[in-house]
N, C-alpha and C. Protein backbone atom coordinates (compact mmCIF):
# COMPACT_ATOMS: atom_id res chain seq x y z
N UNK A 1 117.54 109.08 21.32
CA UNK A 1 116.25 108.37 21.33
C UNK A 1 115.38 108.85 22.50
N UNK A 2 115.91 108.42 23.57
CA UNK A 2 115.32 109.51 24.85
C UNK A 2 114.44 110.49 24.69
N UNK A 3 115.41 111.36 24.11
CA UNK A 3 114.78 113.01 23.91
C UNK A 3 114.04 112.99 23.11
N UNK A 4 113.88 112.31 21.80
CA UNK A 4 112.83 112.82 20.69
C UNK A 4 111.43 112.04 21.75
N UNK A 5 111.60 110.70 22.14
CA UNK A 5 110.65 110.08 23.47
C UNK A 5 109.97 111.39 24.08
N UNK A 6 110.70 112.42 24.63
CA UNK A 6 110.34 112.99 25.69
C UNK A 6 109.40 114.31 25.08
N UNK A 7 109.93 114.78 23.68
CA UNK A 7 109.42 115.74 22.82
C UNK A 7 108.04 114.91 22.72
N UNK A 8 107.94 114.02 21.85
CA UNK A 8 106.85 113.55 21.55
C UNK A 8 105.96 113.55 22.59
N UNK A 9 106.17 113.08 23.73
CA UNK A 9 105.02 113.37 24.77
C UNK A 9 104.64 114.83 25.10
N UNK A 10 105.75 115.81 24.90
CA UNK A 10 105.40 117.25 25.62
C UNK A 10 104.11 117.77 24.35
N UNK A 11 104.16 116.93 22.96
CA UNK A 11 103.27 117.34 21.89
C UNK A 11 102.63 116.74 21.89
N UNK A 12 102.21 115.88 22.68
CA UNK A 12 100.80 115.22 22.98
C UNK A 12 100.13 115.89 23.68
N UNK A 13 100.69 116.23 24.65
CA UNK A 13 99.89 116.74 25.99
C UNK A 13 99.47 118.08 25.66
N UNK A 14 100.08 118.76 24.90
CA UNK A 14 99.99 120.15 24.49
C UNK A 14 98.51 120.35 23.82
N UNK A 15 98.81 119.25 22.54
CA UNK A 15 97.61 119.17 21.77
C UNK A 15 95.85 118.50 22.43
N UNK A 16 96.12 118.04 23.87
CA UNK A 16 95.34 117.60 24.10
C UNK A 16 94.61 118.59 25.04
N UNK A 17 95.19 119.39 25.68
CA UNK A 17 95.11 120.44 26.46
C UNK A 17 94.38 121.44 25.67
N UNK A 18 94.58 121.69 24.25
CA UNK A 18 94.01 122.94 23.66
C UNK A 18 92.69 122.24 22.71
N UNK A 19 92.60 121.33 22.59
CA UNK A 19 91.03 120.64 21.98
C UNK A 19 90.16 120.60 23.11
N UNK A 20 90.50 120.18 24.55
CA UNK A 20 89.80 120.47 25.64
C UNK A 20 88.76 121.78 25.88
N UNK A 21 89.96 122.67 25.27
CA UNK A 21 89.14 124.09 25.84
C UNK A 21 88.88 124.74 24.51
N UNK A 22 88.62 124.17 23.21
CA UNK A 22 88.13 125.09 21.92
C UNK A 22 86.31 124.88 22.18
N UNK A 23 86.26 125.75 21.47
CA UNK A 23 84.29 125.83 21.57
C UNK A 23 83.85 124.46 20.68
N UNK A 24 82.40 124.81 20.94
CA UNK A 24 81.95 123.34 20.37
C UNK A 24 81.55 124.04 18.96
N UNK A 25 81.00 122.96 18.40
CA UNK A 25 80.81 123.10 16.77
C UNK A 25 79.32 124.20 16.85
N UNK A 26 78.52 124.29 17.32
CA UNK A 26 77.55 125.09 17.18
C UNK A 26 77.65 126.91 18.05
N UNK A 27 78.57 126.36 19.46
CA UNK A 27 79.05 128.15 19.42
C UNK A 27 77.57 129.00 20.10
N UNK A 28 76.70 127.94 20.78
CA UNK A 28 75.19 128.57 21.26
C UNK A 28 75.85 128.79 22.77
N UNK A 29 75.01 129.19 23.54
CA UNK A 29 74.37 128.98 24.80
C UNK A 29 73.26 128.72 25.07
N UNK A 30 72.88 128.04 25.78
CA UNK A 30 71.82 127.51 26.21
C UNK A 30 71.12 128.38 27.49
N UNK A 31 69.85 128.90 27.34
CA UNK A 31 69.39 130.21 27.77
C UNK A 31 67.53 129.57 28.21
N UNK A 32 67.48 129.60 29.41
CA UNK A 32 66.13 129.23 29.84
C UNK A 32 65.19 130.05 29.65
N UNK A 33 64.24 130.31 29.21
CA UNK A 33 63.21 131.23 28.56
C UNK A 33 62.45 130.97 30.08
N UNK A 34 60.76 132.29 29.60
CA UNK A 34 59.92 131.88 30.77
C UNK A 34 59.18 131.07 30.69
N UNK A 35 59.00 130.95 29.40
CA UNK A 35 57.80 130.04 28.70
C UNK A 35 58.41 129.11 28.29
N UNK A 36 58.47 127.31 28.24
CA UNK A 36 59.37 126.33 27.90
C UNK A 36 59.13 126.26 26.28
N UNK A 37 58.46 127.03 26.24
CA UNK A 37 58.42 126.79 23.95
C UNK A 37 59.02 127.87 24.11
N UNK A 38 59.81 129.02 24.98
CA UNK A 38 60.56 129.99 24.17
C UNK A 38 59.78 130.92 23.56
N UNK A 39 58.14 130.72 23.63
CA UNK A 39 57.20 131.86 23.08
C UNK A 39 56.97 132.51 23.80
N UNK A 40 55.80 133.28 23.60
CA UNK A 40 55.44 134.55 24.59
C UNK A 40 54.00 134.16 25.05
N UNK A 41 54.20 133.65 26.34
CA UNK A 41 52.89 133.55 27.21
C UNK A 41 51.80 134.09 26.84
N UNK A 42 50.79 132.93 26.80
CA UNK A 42 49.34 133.25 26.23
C UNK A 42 48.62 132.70 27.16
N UNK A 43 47.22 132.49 27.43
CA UNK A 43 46.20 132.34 27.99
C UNK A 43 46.59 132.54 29.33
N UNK A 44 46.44 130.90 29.99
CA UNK A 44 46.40 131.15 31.51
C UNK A 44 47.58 130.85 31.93
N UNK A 45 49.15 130.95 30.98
CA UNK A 45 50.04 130.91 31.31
C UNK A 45 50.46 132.93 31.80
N UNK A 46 49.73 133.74 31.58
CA UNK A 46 49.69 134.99 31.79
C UNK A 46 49.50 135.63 33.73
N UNK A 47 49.54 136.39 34.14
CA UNK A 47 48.92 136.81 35.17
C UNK A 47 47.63 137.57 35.75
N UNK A 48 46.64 136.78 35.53
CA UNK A 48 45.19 136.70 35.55
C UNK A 48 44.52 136.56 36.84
N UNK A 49 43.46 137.35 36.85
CA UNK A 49 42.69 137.42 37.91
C UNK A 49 42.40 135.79 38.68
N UNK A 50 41.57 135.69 40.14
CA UNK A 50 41.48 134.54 40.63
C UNK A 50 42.35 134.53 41.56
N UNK A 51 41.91 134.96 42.96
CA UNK A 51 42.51 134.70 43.86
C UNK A 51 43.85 136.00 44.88
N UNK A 52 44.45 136.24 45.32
CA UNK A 52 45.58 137.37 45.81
C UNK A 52 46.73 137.14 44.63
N UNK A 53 46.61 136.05 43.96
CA UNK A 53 48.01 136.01 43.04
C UNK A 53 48.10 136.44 42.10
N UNK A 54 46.90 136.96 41.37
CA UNK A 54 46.54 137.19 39.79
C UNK A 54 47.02 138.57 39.17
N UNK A 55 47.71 139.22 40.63
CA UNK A 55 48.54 140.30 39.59
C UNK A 55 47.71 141.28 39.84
N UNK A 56 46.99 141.61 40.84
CA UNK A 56 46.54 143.20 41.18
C UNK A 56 47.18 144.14 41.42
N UNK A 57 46.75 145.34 41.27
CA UNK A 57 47.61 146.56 41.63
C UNK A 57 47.31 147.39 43.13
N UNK A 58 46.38 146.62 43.83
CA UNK A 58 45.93 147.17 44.99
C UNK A 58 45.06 148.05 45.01
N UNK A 59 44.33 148.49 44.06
CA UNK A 59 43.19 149.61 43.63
C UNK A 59 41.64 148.81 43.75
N UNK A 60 41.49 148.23 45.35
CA UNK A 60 40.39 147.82 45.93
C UNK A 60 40.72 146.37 46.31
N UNK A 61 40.10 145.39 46.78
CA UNK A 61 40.17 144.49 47.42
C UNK A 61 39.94 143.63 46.82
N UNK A 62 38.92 143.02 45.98
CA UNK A 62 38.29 142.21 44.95
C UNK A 62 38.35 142.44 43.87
N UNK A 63 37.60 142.12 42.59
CA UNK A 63 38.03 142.26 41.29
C UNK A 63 38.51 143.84 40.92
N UNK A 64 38.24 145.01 41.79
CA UNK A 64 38.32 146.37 41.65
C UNK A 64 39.77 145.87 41.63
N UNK A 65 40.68 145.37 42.09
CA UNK A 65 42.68 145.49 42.59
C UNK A 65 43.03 145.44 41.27
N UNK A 66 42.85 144.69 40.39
CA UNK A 66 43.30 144.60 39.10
C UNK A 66 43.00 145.74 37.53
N UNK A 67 42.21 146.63 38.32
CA UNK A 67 41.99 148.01 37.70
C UNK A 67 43.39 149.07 38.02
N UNK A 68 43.55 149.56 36.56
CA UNK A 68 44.74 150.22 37.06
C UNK A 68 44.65 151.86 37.51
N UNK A 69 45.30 152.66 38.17
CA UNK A 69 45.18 153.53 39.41
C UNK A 69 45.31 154.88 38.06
N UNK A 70 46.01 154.76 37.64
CA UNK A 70 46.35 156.07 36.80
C UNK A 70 46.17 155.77 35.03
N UNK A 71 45.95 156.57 34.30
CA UNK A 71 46.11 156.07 32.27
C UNK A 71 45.82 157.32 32.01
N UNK A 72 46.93 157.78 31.12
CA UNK A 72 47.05 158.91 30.86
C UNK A 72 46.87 160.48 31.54
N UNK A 73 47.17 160.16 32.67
CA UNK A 73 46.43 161.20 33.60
C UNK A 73 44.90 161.34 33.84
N UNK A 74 44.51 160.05 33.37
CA UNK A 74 43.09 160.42 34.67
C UNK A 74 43.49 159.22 35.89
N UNK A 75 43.44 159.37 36.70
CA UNK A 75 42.93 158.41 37.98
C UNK A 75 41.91 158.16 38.57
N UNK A 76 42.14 156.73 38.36
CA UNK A 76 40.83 155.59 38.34
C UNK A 76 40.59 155.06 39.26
N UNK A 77 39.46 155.54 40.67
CA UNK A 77 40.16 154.63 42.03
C UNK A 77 38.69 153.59 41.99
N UNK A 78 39.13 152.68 42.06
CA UNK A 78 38.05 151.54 42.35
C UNK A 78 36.86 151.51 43.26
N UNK A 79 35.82 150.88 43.26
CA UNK A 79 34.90 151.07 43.90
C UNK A 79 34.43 149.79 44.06
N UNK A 80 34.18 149.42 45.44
CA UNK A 80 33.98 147.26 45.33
C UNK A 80 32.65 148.02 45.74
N UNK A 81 31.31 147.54 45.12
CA UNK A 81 29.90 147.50 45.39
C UNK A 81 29.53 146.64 45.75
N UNK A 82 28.31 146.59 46.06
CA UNK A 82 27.45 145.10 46.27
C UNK A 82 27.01 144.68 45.33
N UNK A 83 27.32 143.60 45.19
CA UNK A 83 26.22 142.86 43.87
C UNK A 83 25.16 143.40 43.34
N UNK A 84 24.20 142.90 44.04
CA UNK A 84 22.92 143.58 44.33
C UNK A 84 22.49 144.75 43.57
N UNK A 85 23.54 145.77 43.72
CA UNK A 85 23.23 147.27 43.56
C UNK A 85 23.82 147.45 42.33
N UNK A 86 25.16 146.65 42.08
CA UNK A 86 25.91 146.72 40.63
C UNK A 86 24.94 145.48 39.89
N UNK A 87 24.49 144.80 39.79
CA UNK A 87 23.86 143.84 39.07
C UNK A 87 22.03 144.49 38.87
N UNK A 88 21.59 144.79 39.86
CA UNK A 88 20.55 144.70 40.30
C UNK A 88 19.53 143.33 40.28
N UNK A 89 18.65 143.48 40.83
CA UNK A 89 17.83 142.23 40.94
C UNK A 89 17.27 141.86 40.30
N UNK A 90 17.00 142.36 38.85
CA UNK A 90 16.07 141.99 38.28
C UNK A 90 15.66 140.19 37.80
N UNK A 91 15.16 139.91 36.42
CA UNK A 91 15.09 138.88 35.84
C UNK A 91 16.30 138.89 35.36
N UNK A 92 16.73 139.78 34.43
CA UNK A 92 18.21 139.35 33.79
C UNK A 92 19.37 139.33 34.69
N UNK A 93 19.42 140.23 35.65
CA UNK A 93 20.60 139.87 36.95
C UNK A 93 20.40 138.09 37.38
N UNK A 94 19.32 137.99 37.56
CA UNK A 94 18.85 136.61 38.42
C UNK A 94 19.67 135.12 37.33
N UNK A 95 19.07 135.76 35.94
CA UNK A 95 19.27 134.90 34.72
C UNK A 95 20.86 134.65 34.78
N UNK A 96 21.46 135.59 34.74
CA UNK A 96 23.24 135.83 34.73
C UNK A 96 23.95 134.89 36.05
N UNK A 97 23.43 134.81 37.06
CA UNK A 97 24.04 134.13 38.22
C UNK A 97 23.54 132.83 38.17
N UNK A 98 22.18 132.49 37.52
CA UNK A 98 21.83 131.05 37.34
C UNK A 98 22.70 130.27 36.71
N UNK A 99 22.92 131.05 35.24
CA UNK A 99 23.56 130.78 33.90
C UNK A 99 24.72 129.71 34.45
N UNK A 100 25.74 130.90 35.55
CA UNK A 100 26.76 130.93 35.58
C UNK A 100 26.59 129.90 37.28
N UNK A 101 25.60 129.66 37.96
CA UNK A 101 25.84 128.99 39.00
C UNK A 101 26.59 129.15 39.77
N UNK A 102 26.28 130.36 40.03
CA UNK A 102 26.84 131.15 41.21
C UNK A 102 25.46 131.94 41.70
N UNK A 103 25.87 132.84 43.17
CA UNK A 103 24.93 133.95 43.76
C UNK A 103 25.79 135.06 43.97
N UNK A 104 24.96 136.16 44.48
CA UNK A 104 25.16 137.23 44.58
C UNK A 104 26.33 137.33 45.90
N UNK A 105 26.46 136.11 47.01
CA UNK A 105 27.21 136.55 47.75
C UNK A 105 28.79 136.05 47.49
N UNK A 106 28.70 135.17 46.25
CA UNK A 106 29.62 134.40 45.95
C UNK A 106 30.47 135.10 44.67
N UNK A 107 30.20 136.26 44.23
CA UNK A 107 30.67 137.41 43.12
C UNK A 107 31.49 138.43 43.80
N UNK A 108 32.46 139.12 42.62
CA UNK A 108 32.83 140.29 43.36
C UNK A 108 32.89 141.23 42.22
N UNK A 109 32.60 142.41 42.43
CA UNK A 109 31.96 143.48 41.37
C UNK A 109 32.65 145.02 41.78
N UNK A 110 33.37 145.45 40.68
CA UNK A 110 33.48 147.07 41.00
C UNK A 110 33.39 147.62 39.71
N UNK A 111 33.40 149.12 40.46
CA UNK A 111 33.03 150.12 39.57
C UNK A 111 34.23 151.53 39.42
N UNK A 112 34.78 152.09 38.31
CA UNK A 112 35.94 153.24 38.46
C UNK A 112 35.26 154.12 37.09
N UNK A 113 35.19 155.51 37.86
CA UNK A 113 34.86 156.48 36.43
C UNK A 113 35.61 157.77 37.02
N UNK A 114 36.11 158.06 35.84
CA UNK A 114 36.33 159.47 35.68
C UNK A 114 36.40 160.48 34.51
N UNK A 115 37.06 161.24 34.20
CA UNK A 115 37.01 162.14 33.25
C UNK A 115 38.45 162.84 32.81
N UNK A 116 38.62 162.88 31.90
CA UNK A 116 39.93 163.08 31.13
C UNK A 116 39.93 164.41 31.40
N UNK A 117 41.20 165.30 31.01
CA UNK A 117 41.55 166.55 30.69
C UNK A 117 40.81 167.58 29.57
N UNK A 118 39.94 166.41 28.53
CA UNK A 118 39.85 166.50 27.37
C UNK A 118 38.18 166.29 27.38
N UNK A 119 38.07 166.27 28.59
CA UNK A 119 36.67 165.93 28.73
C UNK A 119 35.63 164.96 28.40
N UNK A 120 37.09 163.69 28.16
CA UNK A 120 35.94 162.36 28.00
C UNK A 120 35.68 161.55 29.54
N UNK A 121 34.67 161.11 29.48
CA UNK A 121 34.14 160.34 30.58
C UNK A 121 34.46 158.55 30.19
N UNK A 122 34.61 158.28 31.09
CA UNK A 122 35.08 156.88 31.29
C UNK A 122 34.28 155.77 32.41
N UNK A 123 34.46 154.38 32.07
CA UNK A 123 33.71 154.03 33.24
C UNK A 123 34.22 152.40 32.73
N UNK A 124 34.90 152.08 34.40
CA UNK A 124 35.22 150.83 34.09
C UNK A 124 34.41 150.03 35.27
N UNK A 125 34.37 148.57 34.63
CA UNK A 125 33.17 147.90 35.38
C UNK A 125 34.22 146.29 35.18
N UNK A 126 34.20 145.85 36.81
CA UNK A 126 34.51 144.73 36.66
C UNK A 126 33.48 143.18 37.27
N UNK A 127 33.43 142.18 37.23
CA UNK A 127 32.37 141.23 37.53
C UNK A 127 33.18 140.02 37.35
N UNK A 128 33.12 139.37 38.55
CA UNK A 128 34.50 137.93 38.73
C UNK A 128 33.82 137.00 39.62
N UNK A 129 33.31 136.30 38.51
CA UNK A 129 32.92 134.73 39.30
C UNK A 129 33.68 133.61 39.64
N UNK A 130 34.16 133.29 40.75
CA UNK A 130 35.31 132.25 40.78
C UNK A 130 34.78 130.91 40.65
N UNK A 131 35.84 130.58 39.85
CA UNK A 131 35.33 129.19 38.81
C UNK A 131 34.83 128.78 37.44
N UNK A 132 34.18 130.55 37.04
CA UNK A 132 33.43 130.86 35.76
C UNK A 132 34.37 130.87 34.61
N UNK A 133 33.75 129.56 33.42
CA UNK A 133 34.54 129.09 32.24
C UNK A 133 35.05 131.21 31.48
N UNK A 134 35.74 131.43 31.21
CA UNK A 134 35.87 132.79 30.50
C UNK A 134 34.67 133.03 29.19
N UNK A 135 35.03 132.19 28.29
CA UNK A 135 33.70 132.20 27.08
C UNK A 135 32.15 131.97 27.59
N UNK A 136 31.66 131.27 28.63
CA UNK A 136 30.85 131.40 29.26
C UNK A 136 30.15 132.54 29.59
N UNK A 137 31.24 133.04 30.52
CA UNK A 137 31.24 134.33 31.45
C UNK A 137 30.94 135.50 30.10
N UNK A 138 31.87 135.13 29.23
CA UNK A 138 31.87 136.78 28.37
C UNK A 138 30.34 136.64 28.02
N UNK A 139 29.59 135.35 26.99
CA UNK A 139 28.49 135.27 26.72
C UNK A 139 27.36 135.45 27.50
N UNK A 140 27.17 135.15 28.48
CA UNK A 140 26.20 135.19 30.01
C UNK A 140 26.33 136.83 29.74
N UNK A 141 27.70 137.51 30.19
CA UNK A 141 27.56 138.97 30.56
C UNK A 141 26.87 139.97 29.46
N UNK A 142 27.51 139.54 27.80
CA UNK A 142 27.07 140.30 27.29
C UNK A 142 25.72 140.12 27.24
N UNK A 143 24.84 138.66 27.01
CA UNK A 143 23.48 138.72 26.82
C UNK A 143 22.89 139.37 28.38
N UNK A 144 23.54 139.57 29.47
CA UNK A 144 22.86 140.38 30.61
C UNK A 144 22.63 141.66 29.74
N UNK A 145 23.65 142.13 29.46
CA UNK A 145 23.88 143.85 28.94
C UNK A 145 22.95 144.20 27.69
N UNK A 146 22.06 142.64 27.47
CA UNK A 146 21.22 142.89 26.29
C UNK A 146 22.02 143.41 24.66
N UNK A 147 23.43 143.11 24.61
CA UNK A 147 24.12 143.26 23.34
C UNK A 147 23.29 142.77 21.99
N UNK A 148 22.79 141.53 22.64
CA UNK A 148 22.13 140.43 21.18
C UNK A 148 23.59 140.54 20.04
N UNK A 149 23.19 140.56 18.70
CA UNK A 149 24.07 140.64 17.22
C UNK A 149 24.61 141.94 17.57
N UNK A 150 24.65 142.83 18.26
CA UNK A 150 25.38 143.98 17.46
C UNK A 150 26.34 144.58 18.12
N UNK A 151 26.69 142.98 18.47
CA UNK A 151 28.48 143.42 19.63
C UNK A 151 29.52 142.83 18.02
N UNK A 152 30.86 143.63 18.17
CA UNK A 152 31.64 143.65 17.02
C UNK A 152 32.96 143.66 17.14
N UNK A 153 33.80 141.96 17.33
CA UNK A 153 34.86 141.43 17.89
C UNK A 153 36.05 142.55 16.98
N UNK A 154 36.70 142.85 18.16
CA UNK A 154 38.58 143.57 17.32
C UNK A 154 39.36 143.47 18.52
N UNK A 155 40.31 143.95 18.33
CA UNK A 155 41.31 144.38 19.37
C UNK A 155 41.84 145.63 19.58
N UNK A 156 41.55 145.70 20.92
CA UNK A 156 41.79 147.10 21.20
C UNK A 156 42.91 146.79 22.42
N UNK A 157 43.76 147.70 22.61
CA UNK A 157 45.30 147.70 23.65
C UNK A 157 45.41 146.25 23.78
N UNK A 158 45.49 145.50 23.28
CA UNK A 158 46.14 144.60 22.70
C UNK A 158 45.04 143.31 23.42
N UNK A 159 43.36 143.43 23.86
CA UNK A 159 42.74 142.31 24.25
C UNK A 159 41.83 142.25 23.02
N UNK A 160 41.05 141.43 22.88
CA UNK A 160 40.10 140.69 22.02
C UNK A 160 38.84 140.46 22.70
N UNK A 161 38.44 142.25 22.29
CA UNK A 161 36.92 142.53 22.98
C UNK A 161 36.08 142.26 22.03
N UNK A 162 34.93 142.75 22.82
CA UNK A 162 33.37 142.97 21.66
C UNK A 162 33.02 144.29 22.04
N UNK A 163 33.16 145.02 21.08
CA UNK A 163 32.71 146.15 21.45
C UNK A 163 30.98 146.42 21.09
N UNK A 164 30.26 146.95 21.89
CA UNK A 164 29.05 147.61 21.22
C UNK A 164 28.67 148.49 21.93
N UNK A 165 27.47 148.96 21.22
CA UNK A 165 26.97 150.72 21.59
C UNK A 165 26.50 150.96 22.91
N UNK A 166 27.13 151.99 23.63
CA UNK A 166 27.07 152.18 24.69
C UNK A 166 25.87 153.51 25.00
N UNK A 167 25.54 154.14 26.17
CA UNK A 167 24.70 155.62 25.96
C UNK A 167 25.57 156.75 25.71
N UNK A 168 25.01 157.31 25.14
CA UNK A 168 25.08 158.24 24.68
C UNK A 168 25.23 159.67 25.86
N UNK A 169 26.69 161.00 26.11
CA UNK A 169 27.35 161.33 27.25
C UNK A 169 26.96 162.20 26.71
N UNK A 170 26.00 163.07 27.56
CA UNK A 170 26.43 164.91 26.70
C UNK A 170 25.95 165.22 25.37
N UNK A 171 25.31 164.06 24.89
CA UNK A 171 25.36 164.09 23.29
C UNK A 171 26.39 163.38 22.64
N UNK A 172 27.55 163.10 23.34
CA UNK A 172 28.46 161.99 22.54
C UNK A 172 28.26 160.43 22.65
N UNK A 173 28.71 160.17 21.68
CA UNK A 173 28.12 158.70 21.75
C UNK A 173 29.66 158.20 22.24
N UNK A 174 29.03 156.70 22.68
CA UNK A 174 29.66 155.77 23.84
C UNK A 174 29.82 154.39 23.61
N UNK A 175 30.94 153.49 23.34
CA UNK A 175 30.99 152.44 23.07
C UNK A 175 31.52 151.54 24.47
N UNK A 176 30.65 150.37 24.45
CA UNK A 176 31.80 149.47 25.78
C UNK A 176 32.41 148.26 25.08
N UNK A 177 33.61 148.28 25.72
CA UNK A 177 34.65 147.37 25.24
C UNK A 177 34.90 146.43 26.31
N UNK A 178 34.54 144.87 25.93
CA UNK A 178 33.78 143.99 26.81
C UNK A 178 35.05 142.68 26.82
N UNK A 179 35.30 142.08 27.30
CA UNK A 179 36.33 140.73 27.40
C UNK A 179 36.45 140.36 28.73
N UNK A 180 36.89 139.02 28.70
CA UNK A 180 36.58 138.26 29.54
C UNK A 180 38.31 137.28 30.08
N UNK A 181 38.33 137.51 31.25
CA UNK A 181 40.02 136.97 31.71
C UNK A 181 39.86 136.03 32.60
N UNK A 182 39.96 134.71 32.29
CA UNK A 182 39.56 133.73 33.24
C UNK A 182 38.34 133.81 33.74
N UNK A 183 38.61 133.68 35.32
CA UNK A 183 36.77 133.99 35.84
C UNK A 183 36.66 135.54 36.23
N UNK A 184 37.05 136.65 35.83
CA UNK A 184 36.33 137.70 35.25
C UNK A 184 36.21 138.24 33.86
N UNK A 185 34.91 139.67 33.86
CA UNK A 185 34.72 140.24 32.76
C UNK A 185 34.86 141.59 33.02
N UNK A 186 35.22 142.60 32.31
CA UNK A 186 35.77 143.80 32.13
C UNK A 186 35.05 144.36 31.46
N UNK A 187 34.64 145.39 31.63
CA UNK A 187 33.98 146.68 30.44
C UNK A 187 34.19 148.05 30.59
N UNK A 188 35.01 148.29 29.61
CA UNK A 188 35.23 150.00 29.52
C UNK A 188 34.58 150.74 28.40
N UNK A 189 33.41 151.57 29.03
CA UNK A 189 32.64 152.29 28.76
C UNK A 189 33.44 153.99 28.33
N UNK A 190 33.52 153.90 27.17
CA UNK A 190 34.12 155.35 26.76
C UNK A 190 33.75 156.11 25.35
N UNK A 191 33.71 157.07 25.13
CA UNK A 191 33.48 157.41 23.79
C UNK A 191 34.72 157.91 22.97
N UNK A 192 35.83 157.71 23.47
CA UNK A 192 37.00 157.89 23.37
C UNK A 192 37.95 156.75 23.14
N UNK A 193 38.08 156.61 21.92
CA UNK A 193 39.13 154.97 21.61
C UNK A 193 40.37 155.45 22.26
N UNK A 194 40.97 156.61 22.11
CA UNK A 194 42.38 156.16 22.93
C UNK A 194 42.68 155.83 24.28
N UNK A 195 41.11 156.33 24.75
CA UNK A 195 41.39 156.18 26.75
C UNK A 195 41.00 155.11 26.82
N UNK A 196 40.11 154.55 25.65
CA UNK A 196 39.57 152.95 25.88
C UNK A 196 40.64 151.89 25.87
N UNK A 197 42.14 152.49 24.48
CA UNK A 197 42.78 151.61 24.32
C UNK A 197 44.36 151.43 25.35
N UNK A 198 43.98 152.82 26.35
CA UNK A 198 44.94 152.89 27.07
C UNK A 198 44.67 152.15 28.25
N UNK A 199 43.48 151.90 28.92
CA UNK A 199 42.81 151.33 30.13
C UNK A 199 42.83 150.13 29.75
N UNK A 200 43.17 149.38 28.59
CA UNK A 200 42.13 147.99 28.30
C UNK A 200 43.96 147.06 28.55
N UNK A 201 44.93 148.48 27.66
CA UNK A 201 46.43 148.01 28.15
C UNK A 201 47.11 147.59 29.19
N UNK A 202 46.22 148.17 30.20
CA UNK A 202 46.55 148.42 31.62
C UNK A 202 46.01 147.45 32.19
N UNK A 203 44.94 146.51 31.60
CA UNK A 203 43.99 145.50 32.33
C UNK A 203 44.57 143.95 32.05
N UNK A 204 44.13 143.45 33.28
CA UNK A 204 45.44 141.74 32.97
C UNK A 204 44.21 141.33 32.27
């Protein structure tokens, strides 16, 4: 009697020992994403201009840092201007900073051009009002640039510009590809969609 006593407990303990350590019924791990829906970061959950944190590349000091340095072998070095001289003074410069309720000393503005291997010309232009709504900003900028109707929403390197007709290089014609990232706006001036769609990749 004893012994079968003593069996019976060694097959308790046995069996209790190995349900302890079997997996659970579903067999997951549980894995923290970056984004708490597990999706892929959109808007201002992204790394966007506004401030030293927004993810520049160091290619100028102000909105120029977030221009990228190299795309496809041309290199693009930034240029921080003065307002003033990148806006100019006119009525529609004046109109654009009202709009947007800001001034000229309260903006930061650059300029990067160069020229491909292939002999396209390029020209990137940046303009960052801190505080400026983005849809605001894009609308204000394009009606500065005098677009009116015949700017024409797509996506190019993966942003959701407006593109419209730009001047005309040499005899080639020139489109700028216009969008707006928080409180700045971007425009790459090219007659060349792939350097347009390689620079626009490169832009937060």
């Amino acid at each position: 009697m004893l012994i079968a006593l003593l069996a019976a407990l060694i097959v308790g303990a046995c069996s209790s020992s190995t349900s302890s350590s079997s997996p659970t019924a579903s067999g997951t791990i549980a894995v923290q994403t970056d984004s708490p829906t597990g999706e892929e970061p959109t808007g201002d959950q992204t790394a966007e201009p506004s401030g030293s944190d927004g993810g520049g590349n160091g290619n100028g000091d102000g909105v120029g840092s977030f221009f990228p340095t190299e795309v496809g072998g041309v290199t693009l070095v930034a240029r921080d201007q003065d307002p003033r001289d990148a806006l100019g003074t006119k009525q529609t410069a004046r109109r654009l900073l009202r709009q947007l309720g800001t001034s000229y000393a309260e903006i930061s503005t650059a300029d990067a051009r160069a020229t491909s291997a292939d002999g396209d010309r390029v020209r990137l232009v940046g303009l960052q009002v801190p505080g400026a709504p983005p849809a605001k900003l894009l609308r204000e900028y394009l009606r500065f640039l005098g677009a009116g109707n015949r700017g024409k929403k797509m996506n190019v390197g993966g942003k959701q510009v407006t593109r419209i007709p730009g001047p005309n290089q040499g005899g080639k014609k020139t489109f700028r590809y216009v969008y707006a990232r928080r409180d700045a706006v971007f425009q790459v001036q090219t007659g060349s969609r792939p350097l347009a769609t390689q620079i626009l990749r490169e832009l937060p």
